[in-house]
C-alpha atoms as a PDB file:
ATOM      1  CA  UNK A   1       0.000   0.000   0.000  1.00  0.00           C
ATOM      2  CA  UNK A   2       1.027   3.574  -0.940  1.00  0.00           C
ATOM      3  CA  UNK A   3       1.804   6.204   1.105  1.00  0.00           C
ATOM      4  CA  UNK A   4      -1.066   8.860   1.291  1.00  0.00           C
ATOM      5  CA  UNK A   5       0.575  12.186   0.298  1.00  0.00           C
ATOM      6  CA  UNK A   6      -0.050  13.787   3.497  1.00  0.00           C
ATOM      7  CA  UNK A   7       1.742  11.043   5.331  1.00  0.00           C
ATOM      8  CA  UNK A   8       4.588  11.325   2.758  1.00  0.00           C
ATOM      9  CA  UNK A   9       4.826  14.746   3.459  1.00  0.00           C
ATOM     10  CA  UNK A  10       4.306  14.309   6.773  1.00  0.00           C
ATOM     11  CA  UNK A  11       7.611  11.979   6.965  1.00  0.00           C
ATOM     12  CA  UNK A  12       9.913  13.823   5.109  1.00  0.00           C
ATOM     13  CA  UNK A  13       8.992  16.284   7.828  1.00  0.00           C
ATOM     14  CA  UNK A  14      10.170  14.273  10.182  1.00  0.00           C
ATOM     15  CA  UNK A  15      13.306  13.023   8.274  1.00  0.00           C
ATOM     16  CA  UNK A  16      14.425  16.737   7.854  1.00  0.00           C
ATOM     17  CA  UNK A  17      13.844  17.360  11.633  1.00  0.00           C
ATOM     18  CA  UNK A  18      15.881  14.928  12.895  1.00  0.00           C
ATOM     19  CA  UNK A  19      18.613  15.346  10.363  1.00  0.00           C
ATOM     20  CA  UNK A  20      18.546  19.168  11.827  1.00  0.00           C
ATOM     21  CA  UNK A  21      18.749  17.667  15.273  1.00  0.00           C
ATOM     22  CA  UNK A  22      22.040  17.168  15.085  1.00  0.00           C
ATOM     23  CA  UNK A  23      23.359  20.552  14.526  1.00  0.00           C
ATOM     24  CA  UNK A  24      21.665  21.626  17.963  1.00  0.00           C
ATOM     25  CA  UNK A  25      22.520  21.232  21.539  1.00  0.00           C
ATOM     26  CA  UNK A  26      22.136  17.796  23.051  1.00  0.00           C
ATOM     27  CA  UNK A  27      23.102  15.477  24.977  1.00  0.00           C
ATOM     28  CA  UNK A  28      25.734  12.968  23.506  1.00  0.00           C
ATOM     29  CA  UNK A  29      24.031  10.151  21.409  1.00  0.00           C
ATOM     30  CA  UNK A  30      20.871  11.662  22.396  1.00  0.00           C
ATOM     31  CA  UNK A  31      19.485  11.567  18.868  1.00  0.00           C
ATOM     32  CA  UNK A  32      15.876  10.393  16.752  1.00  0.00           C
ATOM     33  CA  UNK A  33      18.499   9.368  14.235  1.00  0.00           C
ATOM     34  CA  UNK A  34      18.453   5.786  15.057  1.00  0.00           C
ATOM     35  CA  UNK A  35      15.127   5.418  15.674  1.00  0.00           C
ATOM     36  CA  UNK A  36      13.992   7.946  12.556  1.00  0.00           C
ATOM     37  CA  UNK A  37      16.421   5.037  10.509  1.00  0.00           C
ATOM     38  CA  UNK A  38      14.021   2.085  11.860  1.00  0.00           C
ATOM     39  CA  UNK A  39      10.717   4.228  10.963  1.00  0.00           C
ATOM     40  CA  UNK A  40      12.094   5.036   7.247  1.00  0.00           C
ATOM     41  CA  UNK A  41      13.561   1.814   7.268  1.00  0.00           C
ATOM     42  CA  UNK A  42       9.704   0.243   7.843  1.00  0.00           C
ATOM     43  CA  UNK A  43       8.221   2.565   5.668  1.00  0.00           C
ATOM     44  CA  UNK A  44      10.438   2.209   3.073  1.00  0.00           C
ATOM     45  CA  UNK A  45       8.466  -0.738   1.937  1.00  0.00           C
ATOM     46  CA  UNK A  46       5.497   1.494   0.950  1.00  0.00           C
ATOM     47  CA  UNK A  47       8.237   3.826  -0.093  1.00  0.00           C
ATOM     48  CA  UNK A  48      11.351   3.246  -1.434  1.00  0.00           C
ATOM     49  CA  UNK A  49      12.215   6.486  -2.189  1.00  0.00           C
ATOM     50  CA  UNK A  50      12.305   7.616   1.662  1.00  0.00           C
ATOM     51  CA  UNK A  51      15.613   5.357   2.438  1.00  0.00           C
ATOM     52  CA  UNK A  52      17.281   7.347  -0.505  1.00  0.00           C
ATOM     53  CA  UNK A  53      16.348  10.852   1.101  1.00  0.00           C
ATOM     54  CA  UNK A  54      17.288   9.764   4.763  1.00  0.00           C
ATOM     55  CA  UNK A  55      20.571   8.477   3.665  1.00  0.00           C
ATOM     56  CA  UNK A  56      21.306  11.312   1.300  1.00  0.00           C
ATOM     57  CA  UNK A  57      20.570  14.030   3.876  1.00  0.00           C
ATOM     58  CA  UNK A  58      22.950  12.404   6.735  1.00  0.00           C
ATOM     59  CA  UNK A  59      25.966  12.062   4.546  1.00  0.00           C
ATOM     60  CA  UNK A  60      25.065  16.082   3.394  1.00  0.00           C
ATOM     61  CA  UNK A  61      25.042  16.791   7.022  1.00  0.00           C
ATOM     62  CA  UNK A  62      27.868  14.474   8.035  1.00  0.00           C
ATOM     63  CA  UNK A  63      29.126  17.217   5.039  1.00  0.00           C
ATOM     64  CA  UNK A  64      28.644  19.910   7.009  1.00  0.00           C
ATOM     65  CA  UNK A  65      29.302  18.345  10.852  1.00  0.00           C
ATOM     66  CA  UNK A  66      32.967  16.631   9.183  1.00  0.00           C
ATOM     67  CA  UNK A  67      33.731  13.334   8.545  1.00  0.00           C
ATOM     68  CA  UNK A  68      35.868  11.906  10.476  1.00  0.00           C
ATOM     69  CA  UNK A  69      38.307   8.395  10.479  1.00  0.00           C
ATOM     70  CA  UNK A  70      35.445   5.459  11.428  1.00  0.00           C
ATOM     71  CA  UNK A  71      32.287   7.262  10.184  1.00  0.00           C
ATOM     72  CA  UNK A  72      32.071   3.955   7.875  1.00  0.00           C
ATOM     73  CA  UNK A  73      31.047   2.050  11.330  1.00  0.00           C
ATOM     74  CA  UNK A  74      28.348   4.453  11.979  1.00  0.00           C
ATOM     75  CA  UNK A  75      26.893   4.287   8.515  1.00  0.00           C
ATOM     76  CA  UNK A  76      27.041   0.549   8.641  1.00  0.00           C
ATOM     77  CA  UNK A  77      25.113   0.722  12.176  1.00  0.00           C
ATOM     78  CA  UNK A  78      22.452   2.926   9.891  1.00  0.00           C
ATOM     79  CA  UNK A  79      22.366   0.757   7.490  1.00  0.00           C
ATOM     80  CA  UNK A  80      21.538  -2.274   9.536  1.00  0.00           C
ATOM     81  CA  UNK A  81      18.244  -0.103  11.096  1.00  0.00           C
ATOM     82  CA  UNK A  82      17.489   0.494   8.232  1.00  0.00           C
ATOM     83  CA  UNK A  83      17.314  -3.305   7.668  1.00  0.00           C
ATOM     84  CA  UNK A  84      15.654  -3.815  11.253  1.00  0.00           C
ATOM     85  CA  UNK A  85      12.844  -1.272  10.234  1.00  0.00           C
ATOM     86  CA  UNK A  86      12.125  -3.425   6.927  1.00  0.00           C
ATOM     87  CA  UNK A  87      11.633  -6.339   8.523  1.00  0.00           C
ATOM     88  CA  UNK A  88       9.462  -5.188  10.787  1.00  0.00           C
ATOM     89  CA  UNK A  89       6.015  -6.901   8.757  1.00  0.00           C
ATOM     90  CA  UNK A  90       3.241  -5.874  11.618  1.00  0.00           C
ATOM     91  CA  UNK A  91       3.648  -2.677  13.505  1.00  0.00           C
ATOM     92  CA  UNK A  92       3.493  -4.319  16.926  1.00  0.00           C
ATOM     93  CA  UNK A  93       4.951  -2.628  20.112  1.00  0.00           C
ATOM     94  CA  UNK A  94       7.351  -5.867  20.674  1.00  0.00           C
ATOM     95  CA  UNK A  95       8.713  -5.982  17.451  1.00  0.00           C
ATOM     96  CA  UNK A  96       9.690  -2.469  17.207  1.00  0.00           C
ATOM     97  CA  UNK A  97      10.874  -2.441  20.965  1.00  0.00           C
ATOM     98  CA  UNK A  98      12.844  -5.115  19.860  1.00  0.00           C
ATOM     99  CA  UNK A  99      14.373  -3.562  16.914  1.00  0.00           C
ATOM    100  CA  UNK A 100      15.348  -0.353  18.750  1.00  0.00           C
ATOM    101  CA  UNK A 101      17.317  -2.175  20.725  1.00  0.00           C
ATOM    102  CA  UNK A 102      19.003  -4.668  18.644  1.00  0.00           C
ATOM    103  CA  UNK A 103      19.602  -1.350  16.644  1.00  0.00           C
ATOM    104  CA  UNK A 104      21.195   0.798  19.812  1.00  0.00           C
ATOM    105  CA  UNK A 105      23.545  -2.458  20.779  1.00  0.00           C
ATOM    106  CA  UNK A 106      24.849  -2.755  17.197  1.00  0.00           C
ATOM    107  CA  UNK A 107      25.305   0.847  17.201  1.00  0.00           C
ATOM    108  CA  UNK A 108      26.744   1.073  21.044  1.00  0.00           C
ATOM    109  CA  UNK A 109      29.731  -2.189  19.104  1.00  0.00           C
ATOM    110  CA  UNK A 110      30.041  -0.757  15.595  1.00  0.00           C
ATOM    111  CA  UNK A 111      30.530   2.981  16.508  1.00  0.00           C
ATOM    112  CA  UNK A 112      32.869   2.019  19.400  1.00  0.00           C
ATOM    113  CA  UNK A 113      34.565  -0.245  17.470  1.00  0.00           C
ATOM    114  CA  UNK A 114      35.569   2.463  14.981  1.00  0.00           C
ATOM    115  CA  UNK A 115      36.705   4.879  17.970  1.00  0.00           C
ATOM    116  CA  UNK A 116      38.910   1.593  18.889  1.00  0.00           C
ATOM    117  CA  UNK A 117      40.100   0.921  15.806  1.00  0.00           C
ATOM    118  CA  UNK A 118      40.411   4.572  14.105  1.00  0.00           C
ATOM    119  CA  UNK A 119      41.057   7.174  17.345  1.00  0.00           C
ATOM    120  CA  UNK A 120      44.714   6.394  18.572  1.00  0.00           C
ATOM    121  CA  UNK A 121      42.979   6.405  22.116  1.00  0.00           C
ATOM    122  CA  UNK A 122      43.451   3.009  22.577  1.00  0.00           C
ATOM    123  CA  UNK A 123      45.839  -0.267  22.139  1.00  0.00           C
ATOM    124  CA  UNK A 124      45.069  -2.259  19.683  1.00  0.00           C
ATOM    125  CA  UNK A 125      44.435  -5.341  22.261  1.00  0.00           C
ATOM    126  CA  UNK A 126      41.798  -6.878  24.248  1.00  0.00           C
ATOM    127  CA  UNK A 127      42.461  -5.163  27.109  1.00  0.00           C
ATOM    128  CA  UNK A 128      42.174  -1.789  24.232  1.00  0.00           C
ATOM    129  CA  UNK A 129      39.238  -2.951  23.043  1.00  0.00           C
ATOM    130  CA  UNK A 130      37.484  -3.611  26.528  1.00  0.00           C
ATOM    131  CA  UNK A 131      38.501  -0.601  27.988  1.00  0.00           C
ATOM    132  CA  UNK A 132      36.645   1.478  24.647  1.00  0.00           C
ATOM    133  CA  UNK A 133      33.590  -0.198  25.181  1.00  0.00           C
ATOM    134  CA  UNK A 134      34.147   0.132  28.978  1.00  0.00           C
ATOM    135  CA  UNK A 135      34.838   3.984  28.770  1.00  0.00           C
ATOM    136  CA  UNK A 136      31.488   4.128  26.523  1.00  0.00           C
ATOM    137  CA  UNK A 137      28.905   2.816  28.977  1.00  0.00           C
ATOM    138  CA  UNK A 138      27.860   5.601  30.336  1.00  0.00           C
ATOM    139  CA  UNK A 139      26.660   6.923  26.664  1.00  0.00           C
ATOM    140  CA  UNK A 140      24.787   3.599  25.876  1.00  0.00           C
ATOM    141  CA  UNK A 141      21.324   4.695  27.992  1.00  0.00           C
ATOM    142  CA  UNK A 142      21.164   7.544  26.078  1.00  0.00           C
ATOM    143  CA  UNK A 143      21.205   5.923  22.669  1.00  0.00           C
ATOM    144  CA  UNK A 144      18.657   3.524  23.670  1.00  0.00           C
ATOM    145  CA  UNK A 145      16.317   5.977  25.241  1.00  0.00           C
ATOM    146  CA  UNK A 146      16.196   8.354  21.945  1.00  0.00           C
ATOM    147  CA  UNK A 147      16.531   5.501  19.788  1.00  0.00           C
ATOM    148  CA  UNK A 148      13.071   3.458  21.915  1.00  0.00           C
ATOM    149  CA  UNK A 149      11.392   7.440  22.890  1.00  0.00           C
ATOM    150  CA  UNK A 150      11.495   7.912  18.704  1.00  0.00           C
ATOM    151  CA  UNK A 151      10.011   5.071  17.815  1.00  0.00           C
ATOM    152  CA  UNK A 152       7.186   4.815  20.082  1.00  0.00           C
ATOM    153  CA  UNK A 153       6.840   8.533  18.942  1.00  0.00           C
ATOM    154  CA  UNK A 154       6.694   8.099  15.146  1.00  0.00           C
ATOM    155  CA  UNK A 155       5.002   5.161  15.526  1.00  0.00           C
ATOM    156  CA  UNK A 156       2.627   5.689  18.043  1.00  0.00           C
ATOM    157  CA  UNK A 157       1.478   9.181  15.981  1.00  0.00           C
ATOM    158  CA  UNK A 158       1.599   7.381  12.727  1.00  0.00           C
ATOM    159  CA  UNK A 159      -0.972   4.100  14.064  1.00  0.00           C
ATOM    160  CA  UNK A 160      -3.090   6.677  15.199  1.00  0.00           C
ATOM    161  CA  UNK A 161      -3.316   9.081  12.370  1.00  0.00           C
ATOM    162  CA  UNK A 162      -4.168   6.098  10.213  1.00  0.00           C
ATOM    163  CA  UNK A 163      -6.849   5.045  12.653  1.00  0.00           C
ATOM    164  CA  UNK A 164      -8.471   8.895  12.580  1.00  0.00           C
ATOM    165  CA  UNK A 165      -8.324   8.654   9.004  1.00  0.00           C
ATOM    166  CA  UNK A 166      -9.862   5.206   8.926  1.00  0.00           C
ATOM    167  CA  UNK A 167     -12.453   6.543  11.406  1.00  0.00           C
ATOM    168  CA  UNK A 168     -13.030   9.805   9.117  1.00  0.00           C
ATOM    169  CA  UNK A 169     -13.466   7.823   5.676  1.00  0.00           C
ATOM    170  CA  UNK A 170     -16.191   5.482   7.492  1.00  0.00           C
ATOM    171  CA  UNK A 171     -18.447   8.173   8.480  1.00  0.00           C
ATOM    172  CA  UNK A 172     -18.456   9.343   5.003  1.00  0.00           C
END
């Protein structure tokens, strides 16, 4: 099934907003991005052009933030939510709860496996590796709180917009 215009529109919206995000003030990886990528990613069935846009507006911002040695991880960490968000068949609250965190632990490895691997910060052992991850706990709740508050935004205001249209169309 299609997209109605309005909810086209209505996601784009959306896509731009949270690209914007990222230029303001926030808390670090406090972000929709993750969970915006799952949305898209889902609705990018109906839509395939929506993937294209996200994607194409976060490397133009990546652009204009910098790129930096590792980026590559974090793209491949968007790319999987992407995935996640497509094979997410029924919009039901435990398979997108599930996906937004499968999506904020592969995210939490990947991106701190590029800092690992790319930053200099650390030796390149196990006890390197462990002490990355270790150093980048205390970030991890706030991924997975903007990554599962984004979803159950965009997809609790999306069910229910369909339902008042549903609603609206029977009365007529």
């Amino acid at each position: 099934m299609e997209l109605k215009r309005w909810q086209l529109f209505s996601v784009l919206g959306l896509i731009v907003a949270g690209v914007v995000s990222r230029f303001l003030p926030h808390a670090a990886n406090f972000t929709p991005i993750l969970g915006l990528a799952i949305f898209v990613g889902h609705l990018s069935r109906r839509n395939p052009l929506l993937l294209a846009f996200m994607a194409i507006l976060l490397v133009v911002s990546d652009l204009a933030i910098g790129f930096y040695d590792g980026i590559s991880f974090v793209y491949v960490s968007y790319a999987l939510a992407f995935g996640l968000g497509w094979l997410i068949q029924r919009r039901r609250a435990g398979s997108i709860f599930l996906s937004g965190l499968s999506t904020a632990v592969l995210f939490f490895f990947l991106s701190n496996l590029g800092v690992w691997f790319w930053s200099g910060m650390y030796e390149k052992s196990l006890a390197g590796i462990v002490q990355c991850y270790a150093m980048a706990l205390p970030f991890f709740p706030s991924t997975v709180i903007s990554t599962l508050g984004t979803l159950a935004i965009t997809f609790g205001v999306f069910a229910i917009s369909e339902r008042v249209e549903a609603r609206s169309a029977a009365r007529q």
